[in-house]
Protein backbone atom coordinates (compact mmCIF):
# COMPACT_ATOMS: atom_id res chain seq x y z
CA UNK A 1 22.47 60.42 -54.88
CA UNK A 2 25.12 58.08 -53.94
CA UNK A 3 24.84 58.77 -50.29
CA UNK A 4 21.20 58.17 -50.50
CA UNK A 5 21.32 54.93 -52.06
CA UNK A 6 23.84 54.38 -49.22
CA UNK A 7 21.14 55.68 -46.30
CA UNK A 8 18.53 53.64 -48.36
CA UNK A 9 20.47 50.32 -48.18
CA UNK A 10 21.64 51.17 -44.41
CA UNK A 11 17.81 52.11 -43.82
CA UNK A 12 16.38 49.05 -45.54
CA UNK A 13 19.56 46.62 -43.55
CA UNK A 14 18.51 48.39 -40.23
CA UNK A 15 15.02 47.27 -41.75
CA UNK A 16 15.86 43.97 -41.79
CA UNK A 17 17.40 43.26 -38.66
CA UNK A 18 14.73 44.99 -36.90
CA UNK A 19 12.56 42.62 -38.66
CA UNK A 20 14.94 39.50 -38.23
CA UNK A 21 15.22 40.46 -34.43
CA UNK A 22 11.19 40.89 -34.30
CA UNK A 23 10.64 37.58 -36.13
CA UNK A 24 13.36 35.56 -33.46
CA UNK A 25 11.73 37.40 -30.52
CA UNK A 26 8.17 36.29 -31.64
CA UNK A 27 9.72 32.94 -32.09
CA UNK A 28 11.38 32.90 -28.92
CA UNK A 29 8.13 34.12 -27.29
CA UNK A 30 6.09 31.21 -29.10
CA UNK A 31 8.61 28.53 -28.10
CA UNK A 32 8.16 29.46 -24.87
CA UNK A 33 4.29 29.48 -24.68
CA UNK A 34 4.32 26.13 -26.70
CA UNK A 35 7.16 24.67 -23.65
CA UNK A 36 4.68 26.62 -20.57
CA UNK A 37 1.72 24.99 -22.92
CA UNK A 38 3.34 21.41 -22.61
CA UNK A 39 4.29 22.12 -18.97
CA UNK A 40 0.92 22.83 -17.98
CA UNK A 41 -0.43 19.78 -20.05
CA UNK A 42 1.88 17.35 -18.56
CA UNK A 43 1.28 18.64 -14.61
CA UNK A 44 -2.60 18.46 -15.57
CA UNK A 45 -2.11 15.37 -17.17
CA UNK A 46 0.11 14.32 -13.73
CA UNK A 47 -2.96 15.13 -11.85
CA UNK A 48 -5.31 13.63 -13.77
CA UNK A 49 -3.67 10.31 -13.21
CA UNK A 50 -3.02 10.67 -9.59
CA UNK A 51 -6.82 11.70 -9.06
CA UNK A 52 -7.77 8.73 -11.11
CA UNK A 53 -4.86 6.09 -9.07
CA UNK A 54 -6.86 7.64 -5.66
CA UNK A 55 -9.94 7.31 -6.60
CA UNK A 56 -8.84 3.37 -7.66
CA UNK A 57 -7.14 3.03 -4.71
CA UNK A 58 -10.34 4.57 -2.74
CA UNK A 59 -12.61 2.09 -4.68
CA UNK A 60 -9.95 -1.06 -4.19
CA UNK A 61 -9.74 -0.36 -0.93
CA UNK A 62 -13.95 -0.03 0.01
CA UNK A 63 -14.34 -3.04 -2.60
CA UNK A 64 -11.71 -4.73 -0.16
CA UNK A 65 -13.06 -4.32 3.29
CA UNK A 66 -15.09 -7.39 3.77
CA UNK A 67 -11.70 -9.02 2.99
CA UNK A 68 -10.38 -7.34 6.14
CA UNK A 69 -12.80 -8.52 9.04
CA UNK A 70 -12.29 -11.65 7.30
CA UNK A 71 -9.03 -11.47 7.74
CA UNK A 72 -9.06 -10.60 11.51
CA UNK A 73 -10.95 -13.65 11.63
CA UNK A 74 -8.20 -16.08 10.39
CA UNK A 75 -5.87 -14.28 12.57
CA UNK A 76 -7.74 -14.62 15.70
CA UNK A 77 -8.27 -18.27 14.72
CA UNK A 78 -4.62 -18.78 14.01
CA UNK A 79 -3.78 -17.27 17.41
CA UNK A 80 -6.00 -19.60 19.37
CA UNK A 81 -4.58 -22.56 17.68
CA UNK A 82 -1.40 -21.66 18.65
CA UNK A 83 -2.29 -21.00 21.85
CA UNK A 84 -4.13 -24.96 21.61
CA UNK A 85 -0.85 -26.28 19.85
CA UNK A 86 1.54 -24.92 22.42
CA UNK A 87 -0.65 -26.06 25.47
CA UNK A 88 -0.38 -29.77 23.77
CA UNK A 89 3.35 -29.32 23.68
CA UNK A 90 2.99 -28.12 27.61
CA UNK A 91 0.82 -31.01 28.49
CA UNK A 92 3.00 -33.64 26.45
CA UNK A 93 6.54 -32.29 27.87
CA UNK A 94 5.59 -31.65 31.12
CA UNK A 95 2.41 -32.91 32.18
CA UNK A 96 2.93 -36.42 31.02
CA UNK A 97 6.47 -36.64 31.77
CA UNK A 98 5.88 -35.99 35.66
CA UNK A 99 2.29 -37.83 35.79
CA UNK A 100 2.62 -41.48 37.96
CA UNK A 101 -1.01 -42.44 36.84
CA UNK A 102 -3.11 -42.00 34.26
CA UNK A 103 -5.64 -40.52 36.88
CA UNK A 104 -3.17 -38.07 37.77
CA UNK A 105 -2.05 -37.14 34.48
CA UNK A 106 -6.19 -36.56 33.84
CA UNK A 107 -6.32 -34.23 36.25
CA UNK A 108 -3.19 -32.23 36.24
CA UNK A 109 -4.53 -31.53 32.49
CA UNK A 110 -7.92 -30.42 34.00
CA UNK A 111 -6.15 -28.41 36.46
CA UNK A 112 -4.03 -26.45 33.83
CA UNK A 113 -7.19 -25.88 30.85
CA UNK A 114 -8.56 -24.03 33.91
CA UNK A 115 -8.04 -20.69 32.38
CA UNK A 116 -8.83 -21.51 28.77
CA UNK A 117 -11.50 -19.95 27.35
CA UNK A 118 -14.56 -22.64 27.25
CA UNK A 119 -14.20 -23.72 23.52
CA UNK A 120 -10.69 -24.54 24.24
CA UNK A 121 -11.32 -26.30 26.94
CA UNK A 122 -13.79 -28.62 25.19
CA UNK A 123 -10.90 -29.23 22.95
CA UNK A 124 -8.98 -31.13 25.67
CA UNK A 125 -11.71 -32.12 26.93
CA UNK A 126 -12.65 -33.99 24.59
CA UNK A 127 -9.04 -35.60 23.77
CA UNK A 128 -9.34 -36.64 28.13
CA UNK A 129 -12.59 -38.96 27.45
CA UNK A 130 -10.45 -40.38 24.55
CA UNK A 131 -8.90 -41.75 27.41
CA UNK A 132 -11.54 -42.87 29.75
């Protein structure tokens, strides 16, 4: 009888293990569902917010395009008065400076808004009759 109690007790610790070993295996396996679980949560959540950052950035950007010709606009504007500023500068460094007569100052500036376009030329045309 005394070895069976001993086979019982060494049958019901082999019991027990088993069953400790089962229960950390199952908890193992849970843990790493839950962590796959969060993974796949957080990756969906991930694409959630880039889909919804797109389709803002889709609906900034269309809400946004009249700004754009608009702004092609003012650019093409600046340009030309640049161009306008500079040929001031041209006419005032050079133009003036070699003139002898007011007559020939008039038309050296006539001769040199030649290849303006016609609203630009206006423009200095109309600052020659301030002089006239």
């Amino acid at each position: 009888m005394g070895k069976e109690k001993d086979k019982d007790k060494k049958d019901k610790d082999k019991d027990k293990k088993d069953k400790d070993k089962d229960k950390k295996d199952k908890d193992k396996k849970d843990k790493d569902k839950d962590k796959k679980d969060k993974d796949k949560d957080k990756k969906d959540k991930d694409k959630d917010k880039k889909d919804k950052d797109k389709k803002e950035k889709d609906k900034d950007s269309k809400s946004q395009e009249w700004k754009l010709s608009i702004s092609k606009t003012l650019d093409n504007y600046t340009h030309a008065y640049e161009k306008i500023t500079n040929k001031f500068r041209d006419i005032d460094n050079y133009i003036l400076k070699d003139a002898n007569s007011k007559q020939e100052f008039i038309e050296k500036v006539k001769k040199t808004i030649e290849e303006l376009p016609e609203p630009s030329q206006q423009i200095f045309l109309t600052f020659l009759k301030s002089f006239e």
